[in-house]
C-alpha atoms as a PDB file:
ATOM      1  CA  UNK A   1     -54.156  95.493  47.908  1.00  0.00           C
ATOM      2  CA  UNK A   2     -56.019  92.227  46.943  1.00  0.00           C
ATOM      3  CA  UNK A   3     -59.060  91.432  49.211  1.00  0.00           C
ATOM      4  CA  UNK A   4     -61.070  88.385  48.815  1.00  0.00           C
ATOM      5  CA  UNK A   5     -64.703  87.562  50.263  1.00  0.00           C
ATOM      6  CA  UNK A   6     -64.835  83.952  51.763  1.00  0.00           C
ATOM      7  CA  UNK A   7     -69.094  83.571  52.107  1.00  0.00           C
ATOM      8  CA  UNK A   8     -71.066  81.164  54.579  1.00  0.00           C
ATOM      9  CA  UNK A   9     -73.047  80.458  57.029  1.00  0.00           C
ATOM     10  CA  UNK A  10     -70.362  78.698  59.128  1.00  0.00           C
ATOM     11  CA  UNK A  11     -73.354  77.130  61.063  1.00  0.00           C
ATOM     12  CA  UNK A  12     -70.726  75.979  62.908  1.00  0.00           C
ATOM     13  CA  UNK A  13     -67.663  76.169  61.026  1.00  0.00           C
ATOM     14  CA  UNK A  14     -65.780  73.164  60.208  1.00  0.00           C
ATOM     15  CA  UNK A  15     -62.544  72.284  59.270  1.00  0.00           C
ATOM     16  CA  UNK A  16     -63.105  72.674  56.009  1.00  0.00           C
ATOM     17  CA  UNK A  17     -63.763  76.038  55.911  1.00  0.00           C
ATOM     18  CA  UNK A  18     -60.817  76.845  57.752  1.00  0.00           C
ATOM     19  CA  UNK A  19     -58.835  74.962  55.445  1.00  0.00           C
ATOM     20  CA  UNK A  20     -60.291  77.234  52.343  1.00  0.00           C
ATOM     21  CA  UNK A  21     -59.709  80.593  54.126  1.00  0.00           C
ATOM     22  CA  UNK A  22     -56.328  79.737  55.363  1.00  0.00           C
ATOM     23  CA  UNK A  23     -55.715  78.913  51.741  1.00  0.00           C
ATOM     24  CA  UNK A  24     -57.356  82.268  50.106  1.00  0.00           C
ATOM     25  CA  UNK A  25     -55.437  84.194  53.268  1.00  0.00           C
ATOM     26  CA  UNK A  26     -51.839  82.510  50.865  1.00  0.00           C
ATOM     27  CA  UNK A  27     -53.458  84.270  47.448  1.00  0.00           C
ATOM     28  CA  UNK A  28     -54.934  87.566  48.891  1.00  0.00           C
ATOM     29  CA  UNK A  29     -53.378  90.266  50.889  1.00  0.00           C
ATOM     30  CA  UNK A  30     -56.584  90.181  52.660  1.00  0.00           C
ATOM     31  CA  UNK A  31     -59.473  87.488  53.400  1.00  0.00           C
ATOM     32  CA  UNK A  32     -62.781  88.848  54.870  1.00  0.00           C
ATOM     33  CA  UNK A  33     -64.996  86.129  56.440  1.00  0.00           C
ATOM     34  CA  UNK A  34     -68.343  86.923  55.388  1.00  0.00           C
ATOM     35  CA  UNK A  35     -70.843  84.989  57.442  1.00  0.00           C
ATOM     36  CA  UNK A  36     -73.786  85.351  55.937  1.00  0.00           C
ATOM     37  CA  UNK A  37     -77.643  84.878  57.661  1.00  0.00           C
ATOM     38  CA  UNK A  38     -81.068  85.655  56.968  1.00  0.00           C
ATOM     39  CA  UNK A  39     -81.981  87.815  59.739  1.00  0.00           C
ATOM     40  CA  UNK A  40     -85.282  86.307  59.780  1.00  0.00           C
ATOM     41  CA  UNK A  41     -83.989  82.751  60.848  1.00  0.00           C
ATOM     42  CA  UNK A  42     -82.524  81.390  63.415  1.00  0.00           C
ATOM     43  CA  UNK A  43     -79.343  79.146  62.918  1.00  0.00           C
ATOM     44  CA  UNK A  44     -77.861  76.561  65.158  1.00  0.00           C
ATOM     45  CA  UNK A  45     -76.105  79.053  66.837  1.00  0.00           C
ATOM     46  CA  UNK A  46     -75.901  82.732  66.827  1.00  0.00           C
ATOM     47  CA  UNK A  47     -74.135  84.702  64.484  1.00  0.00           C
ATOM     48  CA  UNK A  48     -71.654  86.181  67.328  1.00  0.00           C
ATOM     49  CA  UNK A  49     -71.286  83.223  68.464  1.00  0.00           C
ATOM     50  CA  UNK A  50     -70.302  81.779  64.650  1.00  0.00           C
ATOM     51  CA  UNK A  51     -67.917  85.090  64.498  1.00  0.00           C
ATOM     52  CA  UNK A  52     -66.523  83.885  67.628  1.00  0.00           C
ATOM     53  CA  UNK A  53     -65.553  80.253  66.723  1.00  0.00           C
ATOM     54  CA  UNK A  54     -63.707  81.424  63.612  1.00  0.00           C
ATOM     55  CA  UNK A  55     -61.733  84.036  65.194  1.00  0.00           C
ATOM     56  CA  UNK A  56     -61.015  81.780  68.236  1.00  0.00           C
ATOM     57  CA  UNK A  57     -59.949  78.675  65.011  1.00  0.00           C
ATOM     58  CA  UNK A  58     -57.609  81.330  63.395  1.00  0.00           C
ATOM     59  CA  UNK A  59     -53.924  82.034  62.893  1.00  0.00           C
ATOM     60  CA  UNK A  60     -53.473  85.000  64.634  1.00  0.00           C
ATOM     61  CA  UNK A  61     -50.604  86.227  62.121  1.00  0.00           C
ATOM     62  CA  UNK A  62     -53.154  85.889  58.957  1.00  0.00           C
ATOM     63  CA  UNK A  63     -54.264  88.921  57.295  1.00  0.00           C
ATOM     64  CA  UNK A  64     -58.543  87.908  58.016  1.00  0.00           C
ATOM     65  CA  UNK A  65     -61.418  89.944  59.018  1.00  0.00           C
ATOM     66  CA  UNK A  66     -64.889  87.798  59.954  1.00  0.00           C
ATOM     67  CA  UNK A  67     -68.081  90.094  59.497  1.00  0.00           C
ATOM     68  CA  UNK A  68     -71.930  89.593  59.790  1.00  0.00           C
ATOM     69  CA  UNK A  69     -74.230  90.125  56.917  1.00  0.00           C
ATOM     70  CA  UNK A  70     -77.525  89.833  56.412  1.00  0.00           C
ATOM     71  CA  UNK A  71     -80.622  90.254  53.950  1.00  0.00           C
ATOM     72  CA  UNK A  72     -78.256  91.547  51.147  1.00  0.00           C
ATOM     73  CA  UNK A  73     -77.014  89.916  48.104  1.00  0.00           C
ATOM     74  CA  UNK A  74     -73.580  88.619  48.113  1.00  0.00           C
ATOM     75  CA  UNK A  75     -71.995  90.839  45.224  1.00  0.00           C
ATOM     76  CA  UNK A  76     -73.121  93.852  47.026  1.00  0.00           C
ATOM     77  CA  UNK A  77     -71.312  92.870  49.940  1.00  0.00           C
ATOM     78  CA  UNK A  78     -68.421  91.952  47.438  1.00  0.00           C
ATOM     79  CA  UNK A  79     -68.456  95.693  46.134  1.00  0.00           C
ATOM     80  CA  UNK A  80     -69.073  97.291  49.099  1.00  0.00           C
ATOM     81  CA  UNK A  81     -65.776  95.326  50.537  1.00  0.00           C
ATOM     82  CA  UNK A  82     -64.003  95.998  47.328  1.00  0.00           C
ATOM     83  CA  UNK A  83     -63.647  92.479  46.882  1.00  0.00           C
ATOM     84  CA  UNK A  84     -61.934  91.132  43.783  1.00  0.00           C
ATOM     85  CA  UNK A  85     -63.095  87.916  44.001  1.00  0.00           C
ATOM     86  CA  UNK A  86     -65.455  85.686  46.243  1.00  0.00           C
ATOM     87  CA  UNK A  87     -63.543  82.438  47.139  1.00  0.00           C
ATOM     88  CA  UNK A  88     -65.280  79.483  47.451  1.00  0.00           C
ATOM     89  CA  UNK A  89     -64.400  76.142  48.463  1.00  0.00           C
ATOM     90  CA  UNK A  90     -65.408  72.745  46.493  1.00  0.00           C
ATOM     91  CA  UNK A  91     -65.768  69.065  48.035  1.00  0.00           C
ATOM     92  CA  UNK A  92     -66.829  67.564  44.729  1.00  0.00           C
ATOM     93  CA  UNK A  93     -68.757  67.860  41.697  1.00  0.00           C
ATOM     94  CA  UNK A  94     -71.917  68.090  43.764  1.00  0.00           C
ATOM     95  CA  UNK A  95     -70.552  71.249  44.966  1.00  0.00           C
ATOM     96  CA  UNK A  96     -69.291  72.239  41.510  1.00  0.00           C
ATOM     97  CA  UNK A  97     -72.955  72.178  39.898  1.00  0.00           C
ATOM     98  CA  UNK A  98     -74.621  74.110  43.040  1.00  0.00           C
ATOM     99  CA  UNK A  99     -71.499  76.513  42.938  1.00  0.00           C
ATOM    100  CA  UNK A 100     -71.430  77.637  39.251  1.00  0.00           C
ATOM    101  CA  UNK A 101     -74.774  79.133  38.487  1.00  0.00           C
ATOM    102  CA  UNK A 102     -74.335  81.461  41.356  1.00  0.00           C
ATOM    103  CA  UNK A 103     -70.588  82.614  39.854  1.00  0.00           C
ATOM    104  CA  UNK A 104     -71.786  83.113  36.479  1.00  0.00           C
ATOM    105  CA  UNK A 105     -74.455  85.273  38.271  1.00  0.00           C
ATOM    106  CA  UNK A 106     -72.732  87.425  40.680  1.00  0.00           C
ATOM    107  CA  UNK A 107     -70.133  87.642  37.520  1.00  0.00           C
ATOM    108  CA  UNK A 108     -73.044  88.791  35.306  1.00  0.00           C
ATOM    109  CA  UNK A 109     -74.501  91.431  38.242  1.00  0.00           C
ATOM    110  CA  UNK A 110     -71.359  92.990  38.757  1.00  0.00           C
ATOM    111  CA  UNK A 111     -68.312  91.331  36.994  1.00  0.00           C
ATOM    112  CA  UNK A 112     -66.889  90.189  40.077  1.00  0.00           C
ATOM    113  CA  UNK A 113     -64.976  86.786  39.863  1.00  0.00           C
ATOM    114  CA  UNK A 114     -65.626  83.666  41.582  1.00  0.00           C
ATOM    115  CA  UNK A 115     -62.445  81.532  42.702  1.00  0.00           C
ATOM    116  CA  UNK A 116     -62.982  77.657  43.274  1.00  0.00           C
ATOM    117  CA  UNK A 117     -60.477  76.164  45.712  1.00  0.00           C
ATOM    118  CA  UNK A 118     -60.413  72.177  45.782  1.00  0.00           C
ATOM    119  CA  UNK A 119     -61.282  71.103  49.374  1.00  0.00           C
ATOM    120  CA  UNK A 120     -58.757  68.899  51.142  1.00  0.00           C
ATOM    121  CA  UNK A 121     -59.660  64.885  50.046  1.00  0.00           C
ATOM    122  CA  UNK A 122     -59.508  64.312  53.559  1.00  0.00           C
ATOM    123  CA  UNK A 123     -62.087  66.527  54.201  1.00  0.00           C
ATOM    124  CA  UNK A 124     -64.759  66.243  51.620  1.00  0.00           C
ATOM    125  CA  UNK A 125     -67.285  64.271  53.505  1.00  0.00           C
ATOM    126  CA  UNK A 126     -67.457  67.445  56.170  1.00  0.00           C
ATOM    127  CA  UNK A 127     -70.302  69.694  56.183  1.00  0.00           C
ATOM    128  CA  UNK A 128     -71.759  71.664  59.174  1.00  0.00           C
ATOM    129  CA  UNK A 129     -75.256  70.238  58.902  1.00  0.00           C
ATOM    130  CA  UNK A 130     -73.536  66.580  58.839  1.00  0.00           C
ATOM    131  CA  UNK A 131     -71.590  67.756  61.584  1.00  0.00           C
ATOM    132  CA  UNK A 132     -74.279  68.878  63.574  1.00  0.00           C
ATOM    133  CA  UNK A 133     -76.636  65.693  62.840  1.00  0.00           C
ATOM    134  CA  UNK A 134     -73.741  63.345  64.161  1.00  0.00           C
ATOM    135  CA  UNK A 135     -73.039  65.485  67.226  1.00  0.00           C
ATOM    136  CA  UNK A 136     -76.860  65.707  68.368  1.00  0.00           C
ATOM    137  CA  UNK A 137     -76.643  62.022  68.350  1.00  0.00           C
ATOM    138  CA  UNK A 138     -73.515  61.520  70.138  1.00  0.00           C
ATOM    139  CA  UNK A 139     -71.222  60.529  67.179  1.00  0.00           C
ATOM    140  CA  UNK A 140     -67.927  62.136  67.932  1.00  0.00           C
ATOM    141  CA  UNK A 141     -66.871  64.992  65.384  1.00  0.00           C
ATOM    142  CA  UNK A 142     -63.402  65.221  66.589  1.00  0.00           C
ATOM    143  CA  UNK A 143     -61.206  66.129  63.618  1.00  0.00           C
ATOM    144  CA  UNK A 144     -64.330  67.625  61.434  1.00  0.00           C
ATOM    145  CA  UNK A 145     -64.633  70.814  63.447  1.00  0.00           C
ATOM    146  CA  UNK A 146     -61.999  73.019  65.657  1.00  0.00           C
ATOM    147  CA  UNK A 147     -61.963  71.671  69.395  1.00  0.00           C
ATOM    148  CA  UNK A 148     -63.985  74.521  71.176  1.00  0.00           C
ATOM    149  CA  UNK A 149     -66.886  74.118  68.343  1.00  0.00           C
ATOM    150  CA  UNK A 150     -66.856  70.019  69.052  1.00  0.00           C
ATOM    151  CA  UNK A 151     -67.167  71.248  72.907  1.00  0.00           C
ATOM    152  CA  UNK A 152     -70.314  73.717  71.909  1.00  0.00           C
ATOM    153  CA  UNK A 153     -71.879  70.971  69.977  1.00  0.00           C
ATOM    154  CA  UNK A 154     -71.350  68.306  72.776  1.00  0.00           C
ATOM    155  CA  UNK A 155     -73.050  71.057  75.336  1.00  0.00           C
ATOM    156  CA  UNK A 156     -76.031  71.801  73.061  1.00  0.00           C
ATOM    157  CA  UNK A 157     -77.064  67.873  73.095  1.00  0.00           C
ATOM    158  CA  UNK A 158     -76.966  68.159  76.760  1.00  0.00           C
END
């Protein structure tokens, strides 16, 4: 069996990211979510309540798991999953030159593979600390994240 580790914060996920692990969930007979946080920081929303957006965003027929982690590096978490390969999603080249050092890095640590997935074009201006800027001051982000993660972002502003 193939497993894959899709990595991020998801701080809040976007549509984006759903795109890339719907994608990896087509290439790997399994997809595990990793959403990753330094337990010594607080995000924009809670982890759970991260979990919960992608879970609630999801197929329910795909073959995904969507775990915490926390203060560890990522290829341990790989190994420990028995991950073949940590997918990755790219907007641009932007992402491409953040992106690579940290392959050829986990590759180095412990051989494990990093897969780069093209982001939708439609999509590439999306990130969830865009997201969340526009949202806090009222722009509507309808399209750019799942429904029930516009409605948390709406509530948050007040």
């Amino acid at each position: 069996m193939s497993r894959c580790l899709c990595p991020g914060s998801y701080d809040p996920v976007t549509n984006g990211h759903l795109d890339i692990i719907v994608r990896a969930a087509a290439l790997y007979d399994e997809v595990v979510v990793g959403v990753l946080h330094n337990p010594s920081k607080s995000g924009r929303f809670p982890v759970e309540q991260r979990i919960e957006f992608i879970r609630q965003a999801l197929p329910d027929d795909l073959s995904v798991r969507v775990e915490a982690f926390g203060g560890r590096l990522l290829v341990d978490i790989a190994q420990d999953l028995g991950a073949t390969a940590i997918v990755k999603g790219l907007r641009g080249g932007t992402d491409f030159a953040y992106e690579l050092p940290m392959a050829l890095m986990n590759r180095h640590l412990t051989g494990v593979e990093t897969v780069f997935l093209p982001g939708d074009p439609a999509l590439e201006h999306v990130s969830s600390s865009l997201v969340t800027e526009v949202a806090t001051y009222g722009g509507d982000v309808t399209g750019l994240v799942p429904d029930h993660v516009r409605d948390a972002l709406v509530a948050r502003r007040g």
